[in-house]
C-alpha atoms as a PDB file:
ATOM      1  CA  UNK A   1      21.989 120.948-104.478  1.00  0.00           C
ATOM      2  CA  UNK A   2      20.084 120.436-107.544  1.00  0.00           C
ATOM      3  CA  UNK A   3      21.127 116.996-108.003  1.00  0.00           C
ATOM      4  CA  UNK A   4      20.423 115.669-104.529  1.00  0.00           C
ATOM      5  CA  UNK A   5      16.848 117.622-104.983  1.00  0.00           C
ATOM      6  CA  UNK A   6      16.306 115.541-108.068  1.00  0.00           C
ATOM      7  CA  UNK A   7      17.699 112.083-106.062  1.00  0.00           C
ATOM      8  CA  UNK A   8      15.669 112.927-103.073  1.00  0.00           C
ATOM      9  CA  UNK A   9      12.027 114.117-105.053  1.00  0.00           C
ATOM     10  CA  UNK A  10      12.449 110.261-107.117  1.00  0.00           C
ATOM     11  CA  UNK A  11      13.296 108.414-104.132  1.00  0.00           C
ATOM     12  CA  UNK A  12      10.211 109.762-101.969  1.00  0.00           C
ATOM     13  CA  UNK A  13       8.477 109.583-105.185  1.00  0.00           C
ATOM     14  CA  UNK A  14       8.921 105.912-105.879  1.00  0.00           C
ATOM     15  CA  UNK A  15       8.914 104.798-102.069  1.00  0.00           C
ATOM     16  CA  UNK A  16       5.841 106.939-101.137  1.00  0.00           C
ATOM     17  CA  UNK A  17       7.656 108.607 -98.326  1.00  0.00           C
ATOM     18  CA  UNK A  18       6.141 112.593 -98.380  1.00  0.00           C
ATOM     19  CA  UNK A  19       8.370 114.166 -96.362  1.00  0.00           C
ATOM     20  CA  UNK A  20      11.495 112.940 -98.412  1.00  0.00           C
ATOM     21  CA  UNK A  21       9.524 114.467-101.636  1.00  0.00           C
ATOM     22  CA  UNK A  22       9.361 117.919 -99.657  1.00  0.00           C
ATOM     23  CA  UNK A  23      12.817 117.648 -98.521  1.00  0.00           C
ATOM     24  CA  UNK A  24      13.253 117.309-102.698  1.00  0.00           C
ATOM     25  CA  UNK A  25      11.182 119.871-103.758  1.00  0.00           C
ATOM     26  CA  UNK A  26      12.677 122.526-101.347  1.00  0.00           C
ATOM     27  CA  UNK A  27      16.311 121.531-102.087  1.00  0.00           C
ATOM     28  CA  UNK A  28      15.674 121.513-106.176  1.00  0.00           C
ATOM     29  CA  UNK A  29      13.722 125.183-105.995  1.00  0.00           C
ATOM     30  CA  UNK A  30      16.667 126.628-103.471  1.00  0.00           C
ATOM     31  CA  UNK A  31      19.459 125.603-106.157  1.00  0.00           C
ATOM     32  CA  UNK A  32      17.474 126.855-108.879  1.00  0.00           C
ATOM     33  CA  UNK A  33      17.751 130.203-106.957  1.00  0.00           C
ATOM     34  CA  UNK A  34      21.067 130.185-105.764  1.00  0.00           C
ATOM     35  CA  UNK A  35      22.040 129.304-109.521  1.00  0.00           C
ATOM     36  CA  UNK A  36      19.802 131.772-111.241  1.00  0.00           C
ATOM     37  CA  UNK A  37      21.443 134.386-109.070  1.00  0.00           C
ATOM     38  CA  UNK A  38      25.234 132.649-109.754  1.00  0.00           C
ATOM     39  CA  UNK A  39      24.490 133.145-113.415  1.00  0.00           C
ATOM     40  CA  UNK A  40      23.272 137.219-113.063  1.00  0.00           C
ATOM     41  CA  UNK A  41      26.900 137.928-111.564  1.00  0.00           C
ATOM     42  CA  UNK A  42      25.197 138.918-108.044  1.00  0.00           C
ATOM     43  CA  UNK A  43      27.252 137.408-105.100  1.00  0.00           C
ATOM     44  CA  UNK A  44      25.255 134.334-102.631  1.00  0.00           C
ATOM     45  CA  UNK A  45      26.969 133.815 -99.727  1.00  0.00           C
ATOM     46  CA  UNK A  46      29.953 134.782-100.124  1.00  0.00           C
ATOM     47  CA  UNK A  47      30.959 133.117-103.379  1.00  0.00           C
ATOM     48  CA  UNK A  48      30.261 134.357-106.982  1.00  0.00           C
ATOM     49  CA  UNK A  49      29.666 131.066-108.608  1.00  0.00           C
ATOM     50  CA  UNK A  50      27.870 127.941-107.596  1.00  0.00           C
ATOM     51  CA  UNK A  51      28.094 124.687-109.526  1.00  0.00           C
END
């Protein structure tokens, strides 16, 4: 989820399309979350690790 947040934020970036940078942004900050809470041992969505 990170990854394609990164893909998605340069793509927009370099093309000038906005809504593919939000997409980005919104996809990079939710895997941050999801793998900030992975890492403190506390269970997302059923599964105890992401990668």
């Amino acid at each position: 989820m990170i990854t394609l947040g990164l893909i998605l934020l340069l793509i927009g970036f370099l093309l000038a399309i906005h809504i593919l940078w939000i997409i980005g942004l919104v996809l990079l900050i939710a895997g941050v979350v999801i793998w900030i809470m992975g890492s403190m041992g506390r269970t997302v969505g059923g599964r105890r690790h992401f990668y």
